[in-house]
C-alpha atoms as a PDB file:
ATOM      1  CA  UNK A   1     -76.381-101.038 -71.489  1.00  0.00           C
ATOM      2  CA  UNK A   2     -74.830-101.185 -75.015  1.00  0.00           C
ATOM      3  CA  UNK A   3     -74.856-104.288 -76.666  1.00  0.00           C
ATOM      4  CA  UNK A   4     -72.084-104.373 -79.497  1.00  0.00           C
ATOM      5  CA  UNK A   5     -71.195-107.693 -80.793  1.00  0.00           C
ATOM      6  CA  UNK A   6     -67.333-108.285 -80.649  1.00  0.00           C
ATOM      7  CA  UNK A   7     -66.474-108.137 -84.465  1.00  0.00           C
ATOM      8  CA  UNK A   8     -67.674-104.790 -84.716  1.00  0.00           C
ATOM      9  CA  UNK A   9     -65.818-103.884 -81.812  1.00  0.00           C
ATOM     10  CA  UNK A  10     -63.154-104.885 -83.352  1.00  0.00           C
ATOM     11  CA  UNK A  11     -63.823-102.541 -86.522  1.00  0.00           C
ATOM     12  CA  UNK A  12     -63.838 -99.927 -84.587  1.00  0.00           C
ATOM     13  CA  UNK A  13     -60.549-100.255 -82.872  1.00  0.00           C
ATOM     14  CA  UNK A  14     -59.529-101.306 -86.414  1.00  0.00           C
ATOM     15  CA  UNK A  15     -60.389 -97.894 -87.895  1.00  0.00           C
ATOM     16  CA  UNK A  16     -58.983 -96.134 -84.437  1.00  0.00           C
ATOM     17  CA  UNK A  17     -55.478 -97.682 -85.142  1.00  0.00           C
ATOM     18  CA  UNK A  18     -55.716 -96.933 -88.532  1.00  0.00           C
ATOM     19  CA  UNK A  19     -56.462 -93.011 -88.329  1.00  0.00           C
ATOM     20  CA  UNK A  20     -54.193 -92.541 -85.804  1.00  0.00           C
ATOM     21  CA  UNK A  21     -53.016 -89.586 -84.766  1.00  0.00           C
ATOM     22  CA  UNK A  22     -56.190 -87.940 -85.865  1.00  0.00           C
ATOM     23  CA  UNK A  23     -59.662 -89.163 -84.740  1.00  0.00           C
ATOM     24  CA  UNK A  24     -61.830 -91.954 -86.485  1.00  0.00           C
ATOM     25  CA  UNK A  25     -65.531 -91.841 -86.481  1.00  0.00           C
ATOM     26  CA  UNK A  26     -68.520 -93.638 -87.755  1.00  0.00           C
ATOM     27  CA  UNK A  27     -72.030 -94.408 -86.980  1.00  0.00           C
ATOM     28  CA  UNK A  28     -74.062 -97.235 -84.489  1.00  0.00           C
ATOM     29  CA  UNK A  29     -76.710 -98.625 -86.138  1.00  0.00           C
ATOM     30  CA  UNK A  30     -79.103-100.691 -84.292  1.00  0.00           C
ATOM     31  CA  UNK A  31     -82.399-101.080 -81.895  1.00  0.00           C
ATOM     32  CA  UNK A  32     -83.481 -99.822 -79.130  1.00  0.00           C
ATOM     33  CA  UNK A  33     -84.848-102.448 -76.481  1.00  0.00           C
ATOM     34  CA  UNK A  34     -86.007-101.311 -73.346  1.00  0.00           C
ATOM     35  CA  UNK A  35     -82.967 -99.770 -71.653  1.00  0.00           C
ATOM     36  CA  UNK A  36     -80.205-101.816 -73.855  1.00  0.00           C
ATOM     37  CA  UNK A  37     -78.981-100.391 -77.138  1.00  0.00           C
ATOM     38  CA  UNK A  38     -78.412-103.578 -79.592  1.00  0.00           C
ATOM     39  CA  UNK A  39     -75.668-102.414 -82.177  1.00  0.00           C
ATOM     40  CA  UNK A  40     -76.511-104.137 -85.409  1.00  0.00           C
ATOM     41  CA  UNK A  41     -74.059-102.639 -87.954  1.00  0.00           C
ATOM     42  CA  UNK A  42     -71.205-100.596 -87.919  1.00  0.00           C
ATOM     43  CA  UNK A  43     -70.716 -97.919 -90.590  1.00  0.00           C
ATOM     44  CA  UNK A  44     -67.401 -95.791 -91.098  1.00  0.00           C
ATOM     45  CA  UNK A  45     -66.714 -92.016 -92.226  1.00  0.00           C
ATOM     46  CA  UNK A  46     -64.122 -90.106 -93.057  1.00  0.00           C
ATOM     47  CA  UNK A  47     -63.431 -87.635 -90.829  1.00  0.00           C
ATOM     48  CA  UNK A  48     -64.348 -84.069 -92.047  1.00  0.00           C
ATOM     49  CA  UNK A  49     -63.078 -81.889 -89.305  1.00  0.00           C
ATOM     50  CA  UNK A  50     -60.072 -79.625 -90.351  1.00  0.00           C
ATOM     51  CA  UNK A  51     -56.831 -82.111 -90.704  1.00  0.00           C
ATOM     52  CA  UNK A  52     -54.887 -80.037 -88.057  1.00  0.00           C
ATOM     53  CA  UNK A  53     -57.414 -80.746 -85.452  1.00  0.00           C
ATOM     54  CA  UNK A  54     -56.714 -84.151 -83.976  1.00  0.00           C
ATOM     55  CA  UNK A  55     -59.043 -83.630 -80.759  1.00  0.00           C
ATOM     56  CA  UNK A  56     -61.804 -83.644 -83.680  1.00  0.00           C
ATOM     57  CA  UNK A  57     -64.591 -85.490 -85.502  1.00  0.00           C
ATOM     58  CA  UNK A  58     -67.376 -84.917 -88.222  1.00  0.00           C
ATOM     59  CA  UNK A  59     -69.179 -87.674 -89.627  1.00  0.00           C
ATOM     60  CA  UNK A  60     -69.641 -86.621 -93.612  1.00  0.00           C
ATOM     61  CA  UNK A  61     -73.182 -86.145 -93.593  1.00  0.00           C
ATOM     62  CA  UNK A  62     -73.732 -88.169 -97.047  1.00  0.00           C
ATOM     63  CA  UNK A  63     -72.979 -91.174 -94.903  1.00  0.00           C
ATOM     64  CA  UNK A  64     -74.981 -89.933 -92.267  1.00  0.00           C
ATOM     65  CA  UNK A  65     -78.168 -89.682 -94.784  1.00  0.00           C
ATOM     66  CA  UNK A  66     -77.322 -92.922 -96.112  1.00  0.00           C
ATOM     67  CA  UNK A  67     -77.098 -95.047 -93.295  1.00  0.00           C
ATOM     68  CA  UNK A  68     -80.274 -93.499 -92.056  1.00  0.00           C
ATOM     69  CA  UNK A  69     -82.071 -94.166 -94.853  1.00  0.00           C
ATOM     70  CA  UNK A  70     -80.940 -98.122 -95.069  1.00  0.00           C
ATOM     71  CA  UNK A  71     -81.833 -98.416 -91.009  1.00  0.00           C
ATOM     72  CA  UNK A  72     -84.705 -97.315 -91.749  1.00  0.00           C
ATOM     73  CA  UNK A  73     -85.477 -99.911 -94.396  1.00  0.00           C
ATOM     74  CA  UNK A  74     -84.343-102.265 -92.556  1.00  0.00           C
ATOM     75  CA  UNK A  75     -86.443-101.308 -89.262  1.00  0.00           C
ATOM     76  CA  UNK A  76     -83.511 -99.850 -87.488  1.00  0.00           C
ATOM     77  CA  UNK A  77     -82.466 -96.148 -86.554  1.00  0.00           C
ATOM     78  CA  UNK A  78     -79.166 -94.829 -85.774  1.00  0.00           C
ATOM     79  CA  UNK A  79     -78.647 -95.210 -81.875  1.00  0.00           C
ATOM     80  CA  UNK A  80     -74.879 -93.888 -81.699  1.00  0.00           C
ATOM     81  CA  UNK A  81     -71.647 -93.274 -82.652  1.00  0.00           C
ATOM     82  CA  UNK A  82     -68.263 -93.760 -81.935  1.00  0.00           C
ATOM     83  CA  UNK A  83     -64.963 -92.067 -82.165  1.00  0.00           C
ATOM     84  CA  UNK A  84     -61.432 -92.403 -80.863  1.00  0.00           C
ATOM     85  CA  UNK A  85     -58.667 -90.280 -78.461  1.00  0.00           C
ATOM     86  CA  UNK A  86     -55.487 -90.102 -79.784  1.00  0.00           C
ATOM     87  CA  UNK A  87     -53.096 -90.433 -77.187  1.00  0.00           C
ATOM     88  CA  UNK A  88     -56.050 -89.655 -74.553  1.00  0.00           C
ATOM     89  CA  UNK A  89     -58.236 -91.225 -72.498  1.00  0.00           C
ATOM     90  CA  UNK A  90     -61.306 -92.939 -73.428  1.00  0.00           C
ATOM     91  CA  UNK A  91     -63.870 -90.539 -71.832  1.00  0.00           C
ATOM     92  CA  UNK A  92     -65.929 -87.506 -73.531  1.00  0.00           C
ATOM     93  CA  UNK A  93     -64.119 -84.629 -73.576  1.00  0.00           C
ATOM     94  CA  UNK A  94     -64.821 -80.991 -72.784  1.00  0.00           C
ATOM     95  CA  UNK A  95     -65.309 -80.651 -76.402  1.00  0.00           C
ATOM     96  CA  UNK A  96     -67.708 -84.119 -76.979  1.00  0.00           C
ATOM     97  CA  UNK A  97     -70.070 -81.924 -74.670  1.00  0.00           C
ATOM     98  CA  UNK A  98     -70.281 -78.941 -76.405  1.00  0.00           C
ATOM     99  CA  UNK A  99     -70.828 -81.064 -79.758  1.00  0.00           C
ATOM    100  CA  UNK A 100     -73.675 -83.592 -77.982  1.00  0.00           C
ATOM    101  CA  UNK A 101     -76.484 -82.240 -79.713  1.00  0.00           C
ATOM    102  CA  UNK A 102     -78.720 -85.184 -80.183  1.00  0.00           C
ATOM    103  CA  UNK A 103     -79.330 -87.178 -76.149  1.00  0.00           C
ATOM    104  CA  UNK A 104     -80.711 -90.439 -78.071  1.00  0.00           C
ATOM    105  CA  UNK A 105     -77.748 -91.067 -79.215  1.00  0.00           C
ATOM    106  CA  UNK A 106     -74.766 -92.908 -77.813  1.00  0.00           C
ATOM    107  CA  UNK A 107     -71.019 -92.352 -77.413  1.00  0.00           C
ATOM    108  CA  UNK A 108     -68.596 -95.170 -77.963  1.00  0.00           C
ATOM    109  CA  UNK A 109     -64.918 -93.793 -77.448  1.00  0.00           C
ATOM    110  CA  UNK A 110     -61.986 -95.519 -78.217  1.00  0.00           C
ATOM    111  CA  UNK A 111     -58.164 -94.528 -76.561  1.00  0.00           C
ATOM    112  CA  UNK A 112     -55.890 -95.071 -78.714  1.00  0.00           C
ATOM    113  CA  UNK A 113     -52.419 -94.659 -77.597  1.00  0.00           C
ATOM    114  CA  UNK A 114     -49.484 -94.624 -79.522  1.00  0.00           C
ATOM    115  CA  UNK A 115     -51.127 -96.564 -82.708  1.00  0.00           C
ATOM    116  CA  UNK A 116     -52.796 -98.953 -80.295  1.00  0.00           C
ATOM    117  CA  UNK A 117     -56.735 -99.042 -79.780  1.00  0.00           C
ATOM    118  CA  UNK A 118     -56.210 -99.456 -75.483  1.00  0.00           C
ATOM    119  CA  UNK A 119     -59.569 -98.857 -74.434  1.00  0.00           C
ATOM    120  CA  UNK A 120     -63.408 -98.564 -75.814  1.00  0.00           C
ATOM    121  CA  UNK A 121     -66.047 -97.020 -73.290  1.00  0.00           C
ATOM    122  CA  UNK A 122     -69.433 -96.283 -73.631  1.00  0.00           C
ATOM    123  CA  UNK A 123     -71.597 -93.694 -72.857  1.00  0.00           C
ATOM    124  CA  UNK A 124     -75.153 -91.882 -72.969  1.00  0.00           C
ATOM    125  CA  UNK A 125     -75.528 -87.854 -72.569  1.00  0.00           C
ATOM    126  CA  UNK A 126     -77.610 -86.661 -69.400  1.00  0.00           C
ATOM    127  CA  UNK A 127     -79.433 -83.788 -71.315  1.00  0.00           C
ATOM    128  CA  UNK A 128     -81.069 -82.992 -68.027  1.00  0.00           C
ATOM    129  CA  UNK A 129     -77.493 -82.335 -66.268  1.00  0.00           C
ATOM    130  CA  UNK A 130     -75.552 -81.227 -69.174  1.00  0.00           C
ATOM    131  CA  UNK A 131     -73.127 -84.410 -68.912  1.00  0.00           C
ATOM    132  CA  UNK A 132     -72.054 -87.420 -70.002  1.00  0.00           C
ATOM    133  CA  UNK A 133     -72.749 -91.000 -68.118  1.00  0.00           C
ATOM    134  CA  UNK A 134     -71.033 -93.938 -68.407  1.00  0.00           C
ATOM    135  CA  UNK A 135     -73.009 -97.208 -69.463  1.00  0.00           C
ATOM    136  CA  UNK A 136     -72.008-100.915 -69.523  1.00  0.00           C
ATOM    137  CA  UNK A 137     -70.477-101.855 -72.563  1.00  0.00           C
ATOM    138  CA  UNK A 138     -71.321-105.505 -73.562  1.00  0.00           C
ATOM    139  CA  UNK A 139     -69.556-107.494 -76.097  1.00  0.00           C
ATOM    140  CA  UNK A 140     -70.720-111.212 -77.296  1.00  0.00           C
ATOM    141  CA  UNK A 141     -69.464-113.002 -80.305  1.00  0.00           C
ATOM    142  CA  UNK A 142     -73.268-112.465 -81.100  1.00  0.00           C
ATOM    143  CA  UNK A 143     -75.822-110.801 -80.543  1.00  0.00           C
ATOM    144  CA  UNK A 144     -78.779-112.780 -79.504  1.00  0.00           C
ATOM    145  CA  UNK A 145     -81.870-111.275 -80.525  1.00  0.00           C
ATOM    146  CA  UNK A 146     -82.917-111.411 -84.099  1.00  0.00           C
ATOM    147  CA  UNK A 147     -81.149-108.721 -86.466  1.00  0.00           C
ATOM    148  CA  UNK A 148     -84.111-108.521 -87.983  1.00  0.00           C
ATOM    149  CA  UNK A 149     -87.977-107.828 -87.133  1.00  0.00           C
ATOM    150  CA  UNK A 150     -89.313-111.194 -87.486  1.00  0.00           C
ATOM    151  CA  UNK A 151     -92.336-108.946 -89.434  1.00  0.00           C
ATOM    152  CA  UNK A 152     -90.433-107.631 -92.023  1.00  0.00           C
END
């Protein structure tokens, strides 16, 4: 399961609508607790694959580094990311497989059809059978488990 309070779901649909017709992506930052994925923080990039690709994303890798380094500090990891379908359905792609390169990490994808953010699933990459698999996507008006370690 995939825990994403309902704000940040709403960023994400947010930046889906708003780089529409080409795809929006960012990064999930969060914790991993037993087999639920808590999504603490949302963090946008621009998209860096070629403008006349819209079945394509790159997250810029500067934000990539950065957000690492602040979940880190802050006793999280990245545990995902998301990006939207233009005018397509809200399930990996043929082309999300051959760019799944890291298993740990989750796939939130957003349809977005004609400007409007329809549909946000979730998703987790079975390394084992080369696939995708869907996962439960939760979404409280809070989260409730601390955001932070109650250590740090």
């Amino acid at each position: 399961m995939i825990t994403v309070p309902a704000q940040m779901l709403k960023q994400i649909c947010d930046a889906a609508e708003a780089a529409y017709p080409r795809e929006a992506c960012g990064l999930l930052i969060g914790r991993r607790r037993a087999a639920e994925i808590v999504v603490t923080r949302v963090v946008a990039s621009d998209n860096l694959a070629p403008a006349d690709e819209n079945d394509s994303f790159e997250v810029d890798p500067q934000v990539r580094f950065d957000a690492m380094r602040a979940a880190e500090a802050a006793g999280e990891e990245i545990v995902g990311h998301y990006h939207s379908h233009p005018d397509h359905p809200a399930q990996p792609s043929t082309r999300d497989l051959s760019m799944a390169y890291e298993p740990e990490l989750a796939w939130l994808i957003t349809s977005v059809v004609a400007g409007q953010a329809v549909q946000t699933t979730a998703h987790v990459l079975d390394a084992q059978a080369r696939q995708f698999r869907a996962v439960p996507l939760r979404t409280p008006e809070w989260v409730p488990y601390p955001l932070r370690d109650p250590k740090s």
